[in-house]
N, C-alpha and C. Protein backbone atom coordinates (compact mmCIF):
# COMPACT_ATOMS: atom_id res chain seq x y z
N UNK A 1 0.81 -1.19 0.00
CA UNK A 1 0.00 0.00 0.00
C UNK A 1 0.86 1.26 0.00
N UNK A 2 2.18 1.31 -0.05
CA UNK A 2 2.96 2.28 0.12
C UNK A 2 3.17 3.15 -1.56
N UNK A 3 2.66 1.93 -2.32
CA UNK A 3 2.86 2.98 -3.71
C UNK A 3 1.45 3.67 -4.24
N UNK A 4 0.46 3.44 -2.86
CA UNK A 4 -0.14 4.65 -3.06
C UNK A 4 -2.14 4.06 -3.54
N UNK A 5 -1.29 2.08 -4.03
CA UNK A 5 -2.90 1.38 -4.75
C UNK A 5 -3.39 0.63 -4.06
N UNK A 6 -4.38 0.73 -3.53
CA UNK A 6 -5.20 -0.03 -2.49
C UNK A 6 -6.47 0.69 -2.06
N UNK A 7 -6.79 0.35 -0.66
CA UNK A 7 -8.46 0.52 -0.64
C UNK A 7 -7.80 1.90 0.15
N UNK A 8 -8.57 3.14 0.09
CA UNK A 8 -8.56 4.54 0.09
C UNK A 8 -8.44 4.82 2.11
N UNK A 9 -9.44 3.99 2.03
CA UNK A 9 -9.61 3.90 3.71
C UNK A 9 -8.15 3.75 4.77
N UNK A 10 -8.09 2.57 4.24
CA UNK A 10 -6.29 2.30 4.45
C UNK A 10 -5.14 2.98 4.19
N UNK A 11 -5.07 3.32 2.86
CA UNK A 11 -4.07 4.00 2.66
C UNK A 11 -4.65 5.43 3.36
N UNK A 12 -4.96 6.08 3.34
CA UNK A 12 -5.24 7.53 3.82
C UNK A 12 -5.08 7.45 5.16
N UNK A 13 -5.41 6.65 6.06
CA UNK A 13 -5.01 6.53 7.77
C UNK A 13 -3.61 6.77 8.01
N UNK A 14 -2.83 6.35 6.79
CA UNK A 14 -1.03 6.77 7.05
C UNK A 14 -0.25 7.86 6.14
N UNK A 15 -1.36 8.77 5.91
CA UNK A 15 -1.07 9.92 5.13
C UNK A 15 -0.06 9.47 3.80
N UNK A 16 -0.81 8.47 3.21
CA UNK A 16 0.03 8.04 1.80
C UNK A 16 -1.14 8.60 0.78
N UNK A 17 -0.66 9.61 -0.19
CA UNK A 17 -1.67 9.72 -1.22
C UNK A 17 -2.15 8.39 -2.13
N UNK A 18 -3.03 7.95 -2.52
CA UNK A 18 -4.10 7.66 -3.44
C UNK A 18 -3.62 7.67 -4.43
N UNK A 19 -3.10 6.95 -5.36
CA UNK A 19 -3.07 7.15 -6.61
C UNK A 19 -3.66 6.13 -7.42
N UNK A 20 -4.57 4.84 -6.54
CA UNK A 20 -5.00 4.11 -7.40
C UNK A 20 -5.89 3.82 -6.52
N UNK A 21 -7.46 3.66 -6.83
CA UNK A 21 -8.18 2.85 -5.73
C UNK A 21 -8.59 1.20 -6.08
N UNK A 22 -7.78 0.57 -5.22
CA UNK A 22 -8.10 -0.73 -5.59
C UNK A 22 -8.22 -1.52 -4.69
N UNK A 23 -9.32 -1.92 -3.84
CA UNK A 23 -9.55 -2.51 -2.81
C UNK A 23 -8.99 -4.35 -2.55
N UNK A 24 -8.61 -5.08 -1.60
CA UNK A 24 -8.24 -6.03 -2.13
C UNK A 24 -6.49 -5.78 -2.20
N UNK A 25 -5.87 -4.95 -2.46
CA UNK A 25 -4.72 -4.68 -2.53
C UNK A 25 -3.47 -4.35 -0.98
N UNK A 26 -2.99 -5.31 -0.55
CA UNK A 26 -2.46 -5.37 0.77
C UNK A 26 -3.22 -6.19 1.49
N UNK A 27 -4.06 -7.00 1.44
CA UNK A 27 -5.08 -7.92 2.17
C UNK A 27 -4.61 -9.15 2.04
N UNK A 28 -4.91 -9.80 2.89
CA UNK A 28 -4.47 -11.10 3.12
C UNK A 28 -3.39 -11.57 3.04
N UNK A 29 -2.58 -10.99 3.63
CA UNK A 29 -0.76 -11.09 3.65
C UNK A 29 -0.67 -12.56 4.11
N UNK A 30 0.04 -13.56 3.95
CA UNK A 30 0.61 -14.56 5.02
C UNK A 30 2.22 -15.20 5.18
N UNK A 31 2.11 -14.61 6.33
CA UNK A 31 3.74 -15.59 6.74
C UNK A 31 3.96 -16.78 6.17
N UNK A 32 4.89 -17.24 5.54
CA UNK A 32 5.69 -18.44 4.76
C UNK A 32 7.10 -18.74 5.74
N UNK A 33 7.36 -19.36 7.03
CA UNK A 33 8.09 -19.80 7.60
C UNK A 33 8.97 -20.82 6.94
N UNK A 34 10.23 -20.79 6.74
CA UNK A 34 10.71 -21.70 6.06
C UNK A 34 12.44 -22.14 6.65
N UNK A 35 12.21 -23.25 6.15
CA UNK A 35 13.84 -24.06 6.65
C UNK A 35 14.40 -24.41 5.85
N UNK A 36 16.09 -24.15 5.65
CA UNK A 36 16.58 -24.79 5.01
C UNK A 36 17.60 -25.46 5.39
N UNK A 37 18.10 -26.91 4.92
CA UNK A 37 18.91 -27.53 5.98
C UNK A 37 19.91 -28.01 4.43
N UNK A 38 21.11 -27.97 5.03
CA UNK A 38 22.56 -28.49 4.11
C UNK A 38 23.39 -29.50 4.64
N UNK A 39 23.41 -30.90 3.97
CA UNK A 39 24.63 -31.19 4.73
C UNK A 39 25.90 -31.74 3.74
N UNK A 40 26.74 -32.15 4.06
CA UNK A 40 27.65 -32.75 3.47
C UNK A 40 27.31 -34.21 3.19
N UNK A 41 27.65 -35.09 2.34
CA UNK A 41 27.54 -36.24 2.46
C UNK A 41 28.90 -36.94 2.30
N UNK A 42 28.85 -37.98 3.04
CA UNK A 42 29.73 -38.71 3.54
C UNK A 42 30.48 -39.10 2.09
N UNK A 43 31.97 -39.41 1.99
CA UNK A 43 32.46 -39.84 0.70
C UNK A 43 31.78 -41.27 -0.19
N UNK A 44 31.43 -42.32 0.47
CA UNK A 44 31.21 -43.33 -0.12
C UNK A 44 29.66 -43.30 -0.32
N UNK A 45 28.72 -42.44 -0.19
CA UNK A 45 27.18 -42.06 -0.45
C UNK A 45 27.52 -41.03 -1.40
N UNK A 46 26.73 -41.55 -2.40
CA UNK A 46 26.23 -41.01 -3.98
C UNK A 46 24.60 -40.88 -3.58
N UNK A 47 24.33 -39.82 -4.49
CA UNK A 47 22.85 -39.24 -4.82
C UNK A 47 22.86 -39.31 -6.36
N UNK A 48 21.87 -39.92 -6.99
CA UNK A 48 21.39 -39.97 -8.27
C UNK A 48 20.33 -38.86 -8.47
N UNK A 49 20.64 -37.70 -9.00
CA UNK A 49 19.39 -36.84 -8.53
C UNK A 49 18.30 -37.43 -10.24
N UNK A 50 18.81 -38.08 -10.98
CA UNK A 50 17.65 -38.40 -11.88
C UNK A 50 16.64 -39.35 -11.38
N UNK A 51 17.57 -40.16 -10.42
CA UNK A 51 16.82 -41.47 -10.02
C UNK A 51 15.49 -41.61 -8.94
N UNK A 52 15.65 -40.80 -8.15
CA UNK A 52 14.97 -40.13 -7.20
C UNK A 52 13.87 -39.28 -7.47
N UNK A 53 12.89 -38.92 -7.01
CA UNK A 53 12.23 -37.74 -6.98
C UNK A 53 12.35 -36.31 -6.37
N UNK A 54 12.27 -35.46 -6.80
CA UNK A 54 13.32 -34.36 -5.86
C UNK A 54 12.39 -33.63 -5.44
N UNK A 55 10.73 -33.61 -5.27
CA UNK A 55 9.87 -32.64 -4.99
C UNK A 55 9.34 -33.60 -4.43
N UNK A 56 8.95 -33.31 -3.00
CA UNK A 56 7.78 -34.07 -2.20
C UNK A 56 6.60 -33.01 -1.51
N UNK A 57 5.20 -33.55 -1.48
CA UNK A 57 4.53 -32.34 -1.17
C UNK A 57 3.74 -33.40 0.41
N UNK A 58 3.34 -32.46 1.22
CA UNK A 58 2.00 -33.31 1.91
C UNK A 58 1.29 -32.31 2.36
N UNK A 59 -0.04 -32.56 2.76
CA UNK A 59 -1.01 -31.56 2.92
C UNK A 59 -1.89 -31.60 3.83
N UNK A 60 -2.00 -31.25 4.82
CA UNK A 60 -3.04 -31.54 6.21
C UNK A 60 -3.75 -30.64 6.45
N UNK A 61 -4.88 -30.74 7.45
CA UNK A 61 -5.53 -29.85 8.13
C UNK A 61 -4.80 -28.96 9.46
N UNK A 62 -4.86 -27.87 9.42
CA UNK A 62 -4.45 -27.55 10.74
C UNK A 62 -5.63 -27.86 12.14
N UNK A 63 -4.91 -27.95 13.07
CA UNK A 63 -6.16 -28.61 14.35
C UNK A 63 -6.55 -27.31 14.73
N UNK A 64 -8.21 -27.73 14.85
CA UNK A 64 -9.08 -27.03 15.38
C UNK A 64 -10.25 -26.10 13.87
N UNK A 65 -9.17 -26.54 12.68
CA UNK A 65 -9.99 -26.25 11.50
C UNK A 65 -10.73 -26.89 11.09
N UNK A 66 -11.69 -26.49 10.64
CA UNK A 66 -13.18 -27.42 9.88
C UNK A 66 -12.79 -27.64 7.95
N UNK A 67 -11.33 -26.72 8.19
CA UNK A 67 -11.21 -26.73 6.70
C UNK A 67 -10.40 -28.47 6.00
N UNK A 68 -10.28 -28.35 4.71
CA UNK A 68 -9.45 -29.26 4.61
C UNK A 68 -8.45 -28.83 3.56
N UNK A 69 -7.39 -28.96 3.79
CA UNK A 69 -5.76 -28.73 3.33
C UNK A 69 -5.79 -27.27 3.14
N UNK A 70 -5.66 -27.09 4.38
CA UNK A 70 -5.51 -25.25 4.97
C UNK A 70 -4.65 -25.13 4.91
N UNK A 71 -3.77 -25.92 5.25
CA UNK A 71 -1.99 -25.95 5.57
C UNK A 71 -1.48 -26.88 4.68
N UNK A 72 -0.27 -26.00 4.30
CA UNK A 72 0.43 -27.42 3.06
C UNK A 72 2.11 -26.96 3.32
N UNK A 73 2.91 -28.37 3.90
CA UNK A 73 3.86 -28.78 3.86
C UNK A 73 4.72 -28.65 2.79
N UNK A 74 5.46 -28.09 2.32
CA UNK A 74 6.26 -29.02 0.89
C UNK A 74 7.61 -28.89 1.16
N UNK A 75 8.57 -30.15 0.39
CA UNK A 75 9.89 -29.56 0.37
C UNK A 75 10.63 -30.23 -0.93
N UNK A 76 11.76 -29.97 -1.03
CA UNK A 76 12.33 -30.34 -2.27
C UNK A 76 13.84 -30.80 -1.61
N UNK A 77 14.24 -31.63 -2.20
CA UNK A 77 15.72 -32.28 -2.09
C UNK A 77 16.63 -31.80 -3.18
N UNK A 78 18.05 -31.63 -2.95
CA UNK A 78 18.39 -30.69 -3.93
C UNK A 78 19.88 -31.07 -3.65
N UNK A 79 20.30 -32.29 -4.81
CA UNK A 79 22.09 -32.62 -4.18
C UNK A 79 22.63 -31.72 -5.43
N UNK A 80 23.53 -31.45 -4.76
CA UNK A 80 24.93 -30.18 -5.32
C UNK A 80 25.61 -31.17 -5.69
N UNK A 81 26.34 -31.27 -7.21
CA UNK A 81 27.21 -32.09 -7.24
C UNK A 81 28.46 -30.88 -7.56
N UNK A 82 29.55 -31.24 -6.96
CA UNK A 82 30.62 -30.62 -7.08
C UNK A 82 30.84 -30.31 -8.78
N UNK A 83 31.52 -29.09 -8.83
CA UNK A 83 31.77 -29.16 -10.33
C UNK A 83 30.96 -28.55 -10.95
N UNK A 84 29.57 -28.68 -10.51
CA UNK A 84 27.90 -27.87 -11.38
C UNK A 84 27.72 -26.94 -10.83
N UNK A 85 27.72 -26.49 -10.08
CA UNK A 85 27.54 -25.22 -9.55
C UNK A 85 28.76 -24.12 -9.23
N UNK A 86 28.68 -22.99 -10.07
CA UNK A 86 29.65 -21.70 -9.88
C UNK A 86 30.42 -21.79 -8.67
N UNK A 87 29.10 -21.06 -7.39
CA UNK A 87 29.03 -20.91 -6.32
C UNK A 87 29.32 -21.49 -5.16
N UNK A 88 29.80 -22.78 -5.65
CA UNK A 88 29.82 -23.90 -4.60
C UNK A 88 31.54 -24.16 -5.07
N UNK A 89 32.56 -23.97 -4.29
CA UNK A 89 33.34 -24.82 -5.04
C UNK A 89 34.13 -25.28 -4.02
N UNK A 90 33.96 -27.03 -4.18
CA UNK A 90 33.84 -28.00 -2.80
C UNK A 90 34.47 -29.06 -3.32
N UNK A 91 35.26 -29.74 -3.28
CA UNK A 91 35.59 -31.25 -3.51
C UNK A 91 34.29 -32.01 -3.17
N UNK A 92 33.29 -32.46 -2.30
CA UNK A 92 32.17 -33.21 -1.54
C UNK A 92 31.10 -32.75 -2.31
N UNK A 93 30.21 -33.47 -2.44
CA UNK A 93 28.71 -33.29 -2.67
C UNK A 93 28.34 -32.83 -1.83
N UNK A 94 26.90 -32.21 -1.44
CA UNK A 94 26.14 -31.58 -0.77
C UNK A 94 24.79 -31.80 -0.93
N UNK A 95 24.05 -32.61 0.07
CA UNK A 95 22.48 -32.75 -0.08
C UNK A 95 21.65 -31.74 0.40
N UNK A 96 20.70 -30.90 0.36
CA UNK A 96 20.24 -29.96 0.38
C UNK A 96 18.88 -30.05 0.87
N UNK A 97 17.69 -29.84 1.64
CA UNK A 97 16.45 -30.30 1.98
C UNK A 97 15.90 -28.78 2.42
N UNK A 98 14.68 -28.13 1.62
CA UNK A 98 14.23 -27.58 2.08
C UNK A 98 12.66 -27.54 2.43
N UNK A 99 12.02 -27.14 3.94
CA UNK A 99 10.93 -26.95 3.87
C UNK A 99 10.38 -25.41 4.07
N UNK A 100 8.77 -25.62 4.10
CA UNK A 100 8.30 -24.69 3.96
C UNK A 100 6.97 -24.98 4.61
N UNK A 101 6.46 -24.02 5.92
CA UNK A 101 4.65 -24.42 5.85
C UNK A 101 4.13 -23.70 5.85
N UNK A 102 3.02 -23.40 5.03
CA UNK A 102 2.23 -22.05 4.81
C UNK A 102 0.50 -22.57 5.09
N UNK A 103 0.11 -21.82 6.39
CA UNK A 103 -0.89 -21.56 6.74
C UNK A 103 -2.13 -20.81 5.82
N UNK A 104 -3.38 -21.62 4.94
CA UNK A 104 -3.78 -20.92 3.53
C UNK A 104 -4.72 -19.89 4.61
């Protein structure tokens, strides 16, 4: 709402001019908490990242909701192989796991 487009009511309470009225605009924000975890893998463990699936999802209710799959889990696996990546420059592979849970 700071560039001014959103519902008039709102923006005008923080002395931001108006330059678009569009209600709906800044509403329903939600936090996306997320983890990301790295590790090394041991020399004699290989990752096939073709062989594998590298996206896993799951999807639950949060407790005390009447809804169903309000909340959704996901994460992705993600091995670094030495050599492919710029940014990384490591003799070792690197397995990679990230999650994410977002409250809908």
């Amino acid at each position: 709402m700071l560039s001014g487009i959103g519902n008039p009511n709102n923006i005008n309470q923080y002395g931001i001019p108006v330059t678009h009225e569009l209600p709906g605009v800044g509403q329903n924000l939600r936090d996306h908490p997320q983890v990301s975890v790295i590790w090394k893998l041991k020399p004699e463990e290989r990752v096939d990242p073709l062989s594998s699936p590298l996206q896993i999802g799951l999807r639950y209710t949060a407790s005390g909701s009447s809804l169903r799959n309000d909340m959704c889990t996901f994460g992705f696996f993600c091995i670094i192989n030495r050599g492919k990546l710029s940014y990384i420059d490591s003799p070792r592979d690197y397995f990679s796991l990230f999650l994410s849970c977002i409250r809908n």
